[in-house]
Structure formats: C-alpha cells, structure tokens
Protein backbone atom coordinates (compact mmCIF):
# COMPACT_ATOMS: atom_id res chain seq x y z
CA UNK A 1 118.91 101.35 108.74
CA UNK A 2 117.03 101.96 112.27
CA UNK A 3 116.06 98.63 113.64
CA UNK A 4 112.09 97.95 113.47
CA UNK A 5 112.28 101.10 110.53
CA UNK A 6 108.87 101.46 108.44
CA UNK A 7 106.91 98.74 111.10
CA UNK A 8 103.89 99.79 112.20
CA UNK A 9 103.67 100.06 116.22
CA UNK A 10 101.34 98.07 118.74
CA UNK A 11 102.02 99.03 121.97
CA UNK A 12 103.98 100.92 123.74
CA UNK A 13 104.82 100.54 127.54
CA UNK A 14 107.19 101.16 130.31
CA UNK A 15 109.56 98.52 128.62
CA UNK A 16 109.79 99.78 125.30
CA UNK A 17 107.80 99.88 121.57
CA UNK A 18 106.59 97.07 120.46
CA UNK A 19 106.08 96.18 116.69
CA UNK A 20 103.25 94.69 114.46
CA UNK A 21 106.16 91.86 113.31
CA UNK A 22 107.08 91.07 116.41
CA UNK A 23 110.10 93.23 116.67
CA UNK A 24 111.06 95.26 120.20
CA UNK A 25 112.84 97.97 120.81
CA UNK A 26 113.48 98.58 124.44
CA UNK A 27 113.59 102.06 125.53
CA UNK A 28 113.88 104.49 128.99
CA UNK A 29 112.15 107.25 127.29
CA UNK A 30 109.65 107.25 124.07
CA UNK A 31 109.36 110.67 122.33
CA UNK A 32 106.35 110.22 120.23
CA UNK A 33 106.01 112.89 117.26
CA UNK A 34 103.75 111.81 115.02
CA UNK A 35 101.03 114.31 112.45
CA UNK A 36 104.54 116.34 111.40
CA UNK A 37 103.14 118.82 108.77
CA UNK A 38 106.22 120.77 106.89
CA UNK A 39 106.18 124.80 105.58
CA UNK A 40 104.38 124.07 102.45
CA UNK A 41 107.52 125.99 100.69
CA UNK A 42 109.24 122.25 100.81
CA UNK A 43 106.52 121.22 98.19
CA UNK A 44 107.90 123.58 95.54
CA UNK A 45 111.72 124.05 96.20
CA UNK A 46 113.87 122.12 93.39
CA UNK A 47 116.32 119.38 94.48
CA UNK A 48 115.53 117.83 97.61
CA UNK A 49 113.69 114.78 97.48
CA UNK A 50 110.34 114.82 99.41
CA UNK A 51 108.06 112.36 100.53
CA UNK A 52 104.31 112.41 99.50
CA UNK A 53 103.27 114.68 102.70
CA UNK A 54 106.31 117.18 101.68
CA UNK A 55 108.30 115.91 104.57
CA UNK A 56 112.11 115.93 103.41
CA UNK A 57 113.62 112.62 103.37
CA UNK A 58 116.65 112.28 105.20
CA UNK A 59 119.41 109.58 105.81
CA UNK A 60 120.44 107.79 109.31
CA UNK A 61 123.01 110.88 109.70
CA UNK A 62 119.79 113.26 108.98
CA UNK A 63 121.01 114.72 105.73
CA UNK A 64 118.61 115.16 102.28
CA UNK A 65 119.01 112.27 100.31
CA UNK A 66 120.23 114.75 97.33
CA UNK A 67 123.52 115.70 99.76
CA UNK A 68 126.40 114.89 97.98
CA UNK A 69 128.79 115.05 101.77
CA UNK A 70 129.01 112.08 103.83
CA UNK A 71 128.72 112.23 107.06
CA UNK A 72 130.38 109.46 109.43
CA UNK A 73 128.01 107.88 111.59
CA UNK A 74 128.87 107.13 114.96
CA UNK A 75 127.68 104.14 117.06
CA UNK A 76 127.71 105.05 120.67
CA UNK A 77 126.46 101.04 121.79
C-alpha cells in the first residue's frame, strides 16, 4: 500500500504533503488531480469493480482489481 493512502491532506508546501494523522510525505514536485469524473460507460460495463463515483479501482501496479495477471512491482528507492 502507498504510504499516508486514504489520509486526508492538511497542507501542502515546498517540503512535501502533510497528513491529518500526522504522517509526511516529502516530495520535489506535487501533482494534484483531484474532482476526476470517469466516461459514465464505466458505470454500466460488467466485471470491473468500481468505486461509488464510477472511478475504476486499481492496484499499486494500476491494474482493475478483477485482473487475474500479476504484475511485479518494482521499487526504485
């Protein structure tokens, strides 16, 4: 899992994000995407697991959760 995954953010600043637990996670750059709204086909196609705003939910190797393949993650730290 992503470190500081699902925590809401505070602040954000030339250091890094900063969490509403506490937790830090010290960046160069910050790409913020947020208000992502999917083609509303994903609502209605069979198989893939979607979340409640019909975004498709995807593993740490950004795969559906339904793929059967395994993909090797990588650490590059």
């Amino acid at each position: 899992m992503f470190p500081c995954a699902d925590e809401r953010v505070t602040a954000v600043d030339a250091s890094g994000v900063h969490t509403a637990n506490g937790g830090f996670l010290p960046a160069d750059l910050v790409v913020w995407a947020a208000g992502i709204q999917p083609p509303g086909v994903l609502a209605v196609i069979d198989g893939l697991e979607v979340n409640r705003l019909h975004q498709l939910v995807m593993t740490e190797t950004l795969q559906t959760t339904r793929d059967k393949r395994r993909a090797t993650l990588i650490s590059l730290r």
